[in-house]
N, C-alpha and C. Protein backbone atom coordinates (compact mmCIF):
# COMPACT_ATOMS: atom_id res chain seq x y z
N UNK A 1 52.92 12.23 1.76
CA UNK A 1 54.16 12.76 2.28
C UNK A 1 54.23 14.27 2.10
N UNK A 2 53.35 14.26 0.93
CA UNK A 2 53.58 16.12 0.95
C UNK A 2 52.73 16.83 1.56
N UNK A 3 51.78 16.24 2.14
CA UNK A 3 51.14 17.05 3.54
C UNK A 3 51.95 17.17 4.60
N UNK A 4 52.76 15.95 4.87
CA UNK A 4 53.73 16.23 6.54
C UNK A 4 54.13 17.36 6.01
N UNK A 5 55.02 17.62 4.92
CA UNK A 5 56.02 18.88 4.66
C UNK A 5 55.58 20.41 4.90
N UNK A 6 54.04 19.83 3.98
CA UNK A 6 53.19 21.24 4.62
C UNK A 6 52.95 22.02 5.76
N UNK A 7 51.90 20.74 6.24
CA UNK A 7 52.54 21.34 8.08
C UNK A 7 53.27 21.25 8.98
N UNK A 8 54.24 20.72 8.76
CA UNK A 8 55.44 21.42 9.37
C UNK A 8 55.97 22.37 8.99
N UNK A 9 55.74 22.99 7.57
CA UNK A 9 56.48 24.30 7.32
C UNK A 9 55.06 25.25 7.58
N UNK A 10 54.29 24.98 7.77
CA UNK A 10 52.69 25.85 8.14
C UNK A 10 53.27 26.23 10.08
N UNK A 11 53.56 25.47 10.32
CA UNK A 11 53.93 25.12 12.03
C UNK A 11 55.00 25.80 12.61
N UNK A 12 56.23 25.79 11.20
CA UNK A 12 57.37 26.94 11.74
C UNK A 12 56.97 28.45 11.22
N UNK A 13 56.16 28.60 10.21
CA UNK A 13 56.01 30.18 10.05
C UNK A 13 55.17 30.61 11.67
N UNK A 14 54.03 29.46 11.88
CA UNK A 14 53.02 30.39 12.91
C UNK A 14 53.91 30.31 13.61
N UNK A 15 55.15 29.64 14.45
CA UNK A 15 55.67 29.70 15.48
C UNK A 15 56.71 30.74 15.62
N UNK A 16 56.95 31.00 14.27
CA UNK A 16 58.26 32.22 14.22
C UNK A 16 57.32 33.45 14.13
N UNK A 17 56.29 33.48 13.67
CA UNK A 17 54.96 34.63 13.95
C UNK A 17 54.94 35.02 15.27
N UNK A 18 54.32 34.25 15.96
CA UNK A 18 54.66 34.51 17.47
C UNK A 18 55.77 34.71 18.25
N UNK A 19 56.84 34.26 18.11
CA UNK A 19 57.72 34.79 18.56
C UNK A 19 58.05 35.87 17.97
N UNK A 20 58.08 36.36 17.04
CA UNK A 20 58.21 37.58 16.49
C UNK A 20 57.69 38.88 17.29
N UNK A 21 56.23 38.46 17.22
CA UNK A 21 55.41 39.00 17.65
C UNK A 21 56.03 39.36 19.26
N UNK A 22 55.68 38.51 20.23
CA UNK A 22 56.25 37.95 21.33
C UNK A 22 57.39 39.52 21.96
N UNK A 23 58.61 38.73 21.28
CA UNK A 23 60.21 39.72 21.51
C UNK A 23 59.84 41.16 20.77
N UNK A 24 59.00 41.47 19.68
CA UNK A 24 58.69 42.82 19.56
C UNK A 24 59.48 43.03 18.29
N UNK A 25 59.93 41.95 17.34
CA UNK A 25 60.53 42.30 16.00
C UNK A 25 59.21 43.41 15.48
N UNK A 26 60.16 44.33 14.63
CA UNK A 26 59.64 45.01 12.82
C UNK A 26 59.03 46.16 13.99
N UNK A 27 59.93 46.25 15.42
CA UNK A 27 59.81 48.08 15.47
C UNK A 27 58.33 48.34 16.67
N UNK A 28 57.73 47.28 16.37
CA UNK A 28 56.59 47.37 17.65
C UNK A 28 56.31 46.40 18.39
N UNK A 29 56.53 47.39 19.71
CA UNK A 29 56.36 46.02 20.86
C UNK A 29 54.96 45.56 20.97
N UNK A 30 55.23 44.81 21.10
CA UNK A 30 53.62 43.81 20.88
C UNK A 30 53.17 43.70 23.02
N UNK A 31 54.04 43.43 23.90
CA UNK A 31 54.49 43.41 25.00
C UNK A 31 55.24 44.48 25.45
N UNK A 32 54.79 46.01 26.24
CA UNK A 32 55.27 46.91 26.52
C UNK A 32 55.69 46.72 28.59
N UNK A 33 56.66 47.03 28.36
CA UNK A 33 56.70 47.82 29.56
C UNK A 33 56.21 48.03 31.14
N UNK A 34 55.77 47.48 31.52
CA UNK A 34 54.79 48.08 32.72
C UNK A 34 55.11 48.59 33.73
N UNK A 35 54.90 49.55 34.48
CA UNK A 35 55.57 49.72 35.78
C UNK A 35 54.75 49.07 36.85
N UNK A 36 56.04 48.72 37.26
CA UNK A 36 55.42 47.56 38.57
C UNK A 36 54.28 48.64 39.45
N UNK A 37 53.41 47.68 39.93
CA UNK A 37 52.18 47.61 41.06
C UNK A 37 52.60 48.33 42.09
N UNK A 38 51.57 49.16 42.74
CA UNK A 38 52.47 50.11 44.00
C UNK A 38 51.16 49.83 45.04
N UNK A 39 51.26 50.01 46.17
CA UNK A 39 50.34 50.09 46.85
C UNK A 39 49.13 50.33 46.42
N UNK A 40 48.02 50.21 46.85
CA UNK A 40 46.91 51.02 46.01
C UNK A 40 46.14 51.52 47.40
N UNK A 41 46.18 51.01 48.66
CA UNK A 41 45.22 51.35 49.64
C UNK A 41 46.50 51.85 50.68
N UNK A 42 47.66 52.99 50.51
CA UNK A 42 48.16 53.63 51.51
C UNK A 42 47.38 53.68 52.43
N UNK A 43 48.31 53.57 53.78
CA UNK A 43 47.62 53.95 55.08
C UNK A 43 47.47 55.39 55.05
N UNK A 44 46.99 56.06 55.82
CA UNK A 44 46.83 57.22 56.47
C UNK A 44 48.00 57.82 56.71
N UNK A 45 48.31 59.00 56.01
CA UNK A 45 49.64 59.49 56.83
C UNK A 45 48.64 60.88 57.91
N UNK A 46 47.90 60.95 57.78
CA UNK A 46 47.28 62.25 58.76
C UNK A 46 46.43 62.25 60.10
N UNK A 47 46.41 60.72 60.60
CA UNK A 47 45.25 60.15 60.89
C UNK A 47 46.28 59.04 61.48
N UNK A 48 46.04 58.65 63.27
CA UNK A 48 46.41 57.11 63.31
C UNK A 48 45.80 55.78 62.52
N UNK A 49 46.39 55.15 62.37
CA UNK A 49 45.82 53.63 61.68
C UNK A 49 45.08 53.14 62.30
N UNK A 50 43.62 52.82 61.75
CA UNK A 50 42.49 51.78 62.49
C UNK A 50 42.60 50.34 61.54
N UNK A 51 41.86 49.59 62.89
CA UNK A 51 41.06 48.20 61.99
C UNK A 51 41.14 48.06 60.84
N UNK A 52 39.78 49.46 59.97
CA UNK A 52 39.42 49.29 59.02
C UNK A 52 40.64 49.55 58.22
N UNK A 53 41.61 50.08 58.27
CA UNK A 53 42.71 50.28 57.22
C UNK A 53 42.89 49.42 56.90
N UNK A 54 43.43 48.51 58.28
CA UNK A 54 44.28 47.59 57.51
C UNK A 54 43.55 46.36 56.84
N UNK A 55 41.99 46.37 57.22
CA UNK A 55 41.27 45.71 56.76
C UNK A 55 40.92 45.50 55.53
N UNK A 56 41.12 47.07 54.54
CA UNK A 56 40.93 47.60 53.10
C UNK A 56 42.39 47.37 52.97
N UNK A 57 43.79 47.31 53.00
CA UNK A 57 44.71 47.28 52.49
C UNK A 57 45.13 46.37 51.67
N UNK A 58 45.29 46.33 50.55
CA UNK A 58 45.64 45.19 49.73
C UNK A 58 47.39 45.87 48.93
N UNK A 59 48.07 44.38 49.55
CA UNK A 59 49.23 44.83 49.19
C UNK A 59 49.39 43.81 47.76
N UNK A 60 50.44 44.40 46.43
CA UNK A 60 50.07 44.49 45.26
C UNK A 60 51.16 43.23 45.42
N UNK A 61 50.89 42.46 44.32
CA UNK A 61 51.82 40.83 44.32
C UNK A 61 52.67 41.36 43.15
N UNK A 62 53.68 40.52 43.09
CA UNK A 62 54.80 40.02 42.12
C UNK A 62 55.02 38.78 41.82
N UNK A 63 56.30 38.56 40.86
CA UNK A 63 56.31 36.78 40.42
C UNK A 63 56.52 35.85 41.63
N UNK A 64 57.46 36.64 42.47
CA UNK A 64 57.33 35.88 43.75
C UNK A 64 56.40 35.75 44.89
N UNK A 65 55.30 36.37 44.93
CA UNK A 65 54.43 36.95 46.24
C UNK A 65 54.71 38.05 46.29
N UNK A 66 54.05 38.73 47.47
CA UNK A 66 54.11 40.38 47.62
C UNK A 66 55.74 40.73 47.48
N UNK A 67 55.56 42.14 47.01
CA UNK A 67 56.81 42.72 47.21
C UNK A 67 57.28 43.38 48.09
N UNK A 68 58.46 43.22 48.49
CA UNK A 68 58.90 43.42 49.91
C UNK A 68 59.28 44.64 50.60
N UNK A 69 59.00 45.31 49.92
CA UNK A 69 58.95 46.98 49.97
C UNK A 69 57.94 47.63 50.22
N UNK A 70 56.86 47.07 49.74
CA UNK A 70 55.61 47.48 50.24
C UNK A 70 54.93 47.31 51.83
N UNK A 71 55.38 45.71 51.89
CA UNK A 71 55.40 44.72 53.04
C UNK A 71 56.31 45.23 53.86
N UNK A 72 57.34 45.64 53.55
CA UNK A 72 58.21 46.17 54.78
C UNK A 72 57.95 47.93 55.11
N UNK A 73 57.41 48.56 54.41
CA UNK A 73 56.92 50.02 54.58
C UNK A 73 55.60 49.62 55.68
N UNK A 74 54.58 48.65 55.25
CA UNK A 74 53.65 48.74 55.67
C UNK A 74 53.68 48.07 57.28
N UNK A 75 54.52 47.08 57.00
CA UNK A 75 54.66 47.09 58.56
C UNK A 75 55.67 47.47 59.62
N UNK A 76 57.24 48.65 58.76
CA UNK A 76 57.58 49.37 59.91
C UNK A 76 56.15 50.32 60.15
N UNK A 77 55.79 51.01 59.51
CA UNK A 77 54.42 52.05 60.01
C UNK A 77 53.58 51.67 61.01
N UNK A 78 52.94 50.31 60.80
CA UNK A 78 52.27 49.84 62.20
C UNK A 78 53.19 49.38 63.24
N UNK A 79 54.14 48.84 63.27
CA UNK A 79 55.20 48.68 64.21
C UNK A 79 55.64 50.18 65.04
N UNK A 80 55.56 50.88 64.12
CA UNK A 80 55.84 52.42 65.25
C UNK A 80 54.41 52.97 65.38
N UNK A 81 53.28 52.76 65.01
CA UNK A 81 52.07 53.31 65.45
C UNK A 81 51.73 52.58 66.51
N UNK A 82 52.28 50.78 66.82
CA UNK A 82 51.72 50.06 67.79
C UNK A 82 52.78 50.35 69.07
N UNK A 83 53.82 51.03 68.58
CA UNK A 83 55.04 51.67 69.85
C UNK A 83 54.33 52.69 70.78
N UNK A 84 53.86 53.55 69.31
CA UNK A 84 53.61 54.82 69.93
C UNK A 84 52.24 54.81 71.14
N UNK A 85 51.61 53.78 70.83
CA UNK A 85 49.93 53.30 71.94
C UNK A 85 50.86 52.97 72.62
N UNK A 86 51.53 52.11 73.10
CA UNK A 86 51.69 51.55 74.26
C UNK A 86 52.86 52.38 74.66
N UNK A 87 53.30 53.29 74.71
CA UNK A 87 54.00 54.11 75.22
C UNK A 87 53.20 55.06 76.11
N UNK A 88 52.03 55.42 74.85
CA UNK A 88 50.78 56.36 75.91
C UNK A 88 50.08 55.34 76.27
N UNK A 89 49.87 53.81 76.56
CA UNK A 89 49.39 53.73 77.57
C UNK A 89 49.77 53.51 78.90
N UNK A 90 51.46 53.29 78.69
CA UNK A 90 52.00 52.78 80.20
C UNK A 90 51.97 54.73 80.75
N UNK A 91 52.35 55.69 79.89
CA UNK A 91 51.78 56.76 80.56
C UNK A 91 50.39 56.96 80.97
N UNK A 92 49.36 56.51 80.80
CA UNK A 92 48.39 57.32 80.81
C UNK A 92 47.81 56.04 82.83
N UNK A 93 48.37 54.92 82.18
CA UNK A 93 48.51 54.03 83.59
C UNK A 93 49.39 54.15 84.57
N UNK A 94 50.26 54.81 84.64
CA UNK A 94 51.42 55.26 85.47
C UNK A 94 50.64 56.72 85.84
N UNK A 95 49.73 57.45 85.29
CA UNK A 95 49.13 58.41 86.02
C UNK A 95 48.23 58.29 86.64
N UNK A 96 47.39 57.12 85.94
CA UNK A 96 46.38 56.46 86.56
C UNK A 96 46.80 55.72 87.81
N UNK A 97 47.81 54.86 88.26
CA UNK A 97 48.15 55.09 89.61
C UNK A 97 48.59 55.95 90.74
N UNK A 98 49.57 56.75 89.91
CA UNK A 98 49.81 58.54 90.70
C UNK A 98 48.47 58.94 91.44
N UNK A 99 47.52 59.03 90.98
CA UNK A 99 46.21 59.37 91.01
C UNK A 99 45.39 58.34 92.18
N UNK A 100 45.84 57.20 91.54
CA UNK A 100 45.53 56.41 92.73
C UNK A 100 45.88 56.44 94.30
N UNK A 101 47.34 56.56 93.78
CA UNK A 101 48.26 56.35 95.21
C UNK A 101 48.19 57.51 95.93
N UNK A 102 48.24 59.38 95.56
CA UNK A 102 47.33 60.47 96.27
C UNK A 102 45.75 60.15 97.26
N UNK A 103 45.63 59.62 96.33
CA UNK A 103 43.75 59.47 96.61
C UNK A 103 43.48 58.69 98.08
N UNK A 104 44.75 57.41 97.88
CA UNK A 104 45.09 56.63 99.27
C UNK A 104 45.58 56.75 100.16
N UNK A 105 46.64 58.13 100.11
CA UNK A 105 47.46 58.56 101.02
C UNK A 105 46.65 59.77 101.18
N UNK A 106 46.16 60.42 100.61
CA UNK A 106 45.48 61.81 100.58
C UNK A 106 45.07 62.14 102.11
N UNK A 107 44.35 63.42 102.35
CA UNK A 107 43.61 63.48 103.62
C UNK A 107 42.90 62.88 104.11
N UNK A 108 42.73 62.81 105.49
CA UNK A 108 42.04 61.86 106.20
C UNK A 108 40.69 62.42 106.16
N UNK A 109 39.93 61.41 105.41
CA UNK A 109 38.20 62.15 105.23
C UNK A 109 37.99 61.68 105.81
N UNK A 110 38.09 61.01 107.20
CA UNK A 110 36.73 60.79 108.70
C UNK A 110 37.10 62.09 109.83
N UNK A 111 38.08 63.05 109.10
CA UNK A 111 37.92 64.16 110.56
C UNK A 111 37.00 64.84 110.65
N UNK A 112 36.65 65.58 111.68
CA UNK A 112 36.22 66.82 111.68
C UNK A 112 36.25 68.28 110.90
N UNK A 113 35.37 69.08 110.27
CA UNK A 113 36.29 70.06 109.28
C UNK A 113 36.55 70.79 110.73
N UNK A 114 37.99 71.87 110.20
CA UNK A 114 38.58 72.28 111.34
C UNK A 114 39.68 71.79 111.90
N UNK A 115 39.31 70.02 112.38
CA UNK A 115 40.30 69.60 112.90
C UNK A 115 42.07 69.96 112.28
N UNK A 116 42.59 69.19 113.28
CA UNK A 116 44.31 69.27 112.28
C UNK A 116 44.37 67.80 112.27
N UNK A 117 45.09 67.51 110.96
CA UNK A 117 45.24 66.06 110.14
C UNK A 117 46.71 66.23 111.49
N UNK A 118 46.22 64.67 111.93
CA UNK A 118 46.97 64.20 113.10
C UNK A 118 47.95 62.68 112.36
N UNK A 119 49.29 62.49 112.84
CA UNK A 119 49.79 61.08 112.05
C UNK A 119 48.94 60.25 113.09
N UNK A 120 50.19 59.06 113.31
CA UNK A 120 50.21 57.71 113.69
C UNK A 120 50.36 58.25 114.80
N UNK A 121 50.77 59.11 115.76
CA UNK A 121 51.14 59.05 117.05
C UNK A 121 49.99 59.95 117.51
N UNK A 122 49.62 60.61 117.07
CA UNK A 122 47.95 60.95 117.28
C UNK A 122 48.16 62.56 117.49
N UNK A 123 50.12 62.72 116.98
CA UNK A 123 50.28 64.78 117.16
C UNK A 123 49.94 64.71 115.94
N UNK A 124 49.32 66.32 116.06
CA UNK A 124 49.05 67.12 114.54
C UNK A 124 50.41 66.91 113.58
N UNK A 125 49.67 66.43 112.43
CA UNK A 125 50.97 66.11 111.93
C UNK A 125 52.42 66.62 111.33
N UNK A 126 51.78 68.09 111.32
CA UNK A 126 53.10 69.61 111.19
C UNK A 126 54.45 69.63 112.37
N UNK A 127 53.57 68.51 113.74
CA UNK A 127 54.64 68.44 114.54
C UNK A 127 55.70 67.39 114.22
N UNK A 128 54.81 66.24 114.05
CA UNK A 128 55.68 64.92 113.27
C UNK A 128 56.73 64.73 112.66
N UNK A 129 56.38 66.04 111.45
CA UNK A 129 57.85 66.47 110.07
C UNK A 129 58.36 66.80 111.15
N UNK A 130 58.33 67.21 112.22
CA UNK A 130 59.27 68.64 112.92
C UNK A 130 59.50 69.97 112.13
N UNK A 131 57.95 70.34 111.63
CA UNK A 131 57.93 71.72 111.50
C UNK A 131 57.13 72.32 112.49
C-alpha cells in the first residue's frame, strides 16, 4: 500500500513540474512568444507575376489552415494582374482588327499605278463623296 502512495505522490510532483514548466512559473518562460508566420515567397512587386511565382509561393499555415491575410493579399494581386492582361489584350485585339478592317477596305491593289481609285459606280471616287 505504501508504494500506491508513492506514486501517486511521484505522479503529482512530475505533473505540477510540467505544468509549471509549461505556463512559465519562477520568472522564465519555458514557451516564448512567437510572431506569427508571414509570407516567405512574396510575389514580385517590380516585375509582372509568372507561372514560376506562383509555383514557388508557399503561403505560411495557422491553427486553422492558411491565414487569410496572406491568402487574400495574394490573390487580390493576381486578380488585378489577371485584369490588367486582359484589358491589354482586348486592346491589343481591337487594334488587331482596326488593322484588319483598313487592310480590307484599304486601296484597291488590282489598279493601275496612276490610275484614280474609282467606287461602285465606276466614277473616280473624289466624285462619289461629292468633292
Amino acid at each position: 500500500m505504501n508504494v500506491f502512495w508513492f506514486l501517486l505522490l511521484t505522479m503529482a510532483v512530475v505533473v505540477a513540474a510540467v505544468t509549471l514548466a509549461v505556463v512559465g512559473g519562477g520568472g522564465s518562460a519555458v514557451l516564448q512568444d512567437v510572431e506569427p508566420e508571414r509570407l516567405t515567397d512574396p510575389l514580385p512587386a517590380n516585375r509582372p507575376v509568372g507561372r514560376a511565382d506562383i509555383e514557388a509561393m508557399r503561403l505560411p499555415m495557422s491553427v486553422r489552415g492558411y491565414r487569410m491575410a496572406d491568402v487574400d493579399e495574394a490573390l487580390d494581386r493576381l486578380g488585378a494582374e489577371l485584369a490588367e492582361r486582359d484589358a491589354h489584350i482586348a486592346e491589343l485585339e481591337s487594334a488587331l482588327a482596326g488593322a484588319q478592317a483598313s487592310a480590307v477596305t484599304g486601296p484597291d491593289l488590282f489598279k493601275r499605278p496612276g490610275e484614280p481609285l474609282t467606287g461602285e459606280s465606276g466614277a473616280p471616287r473624289d466624285e462619289e463623296d461629292g468633292r
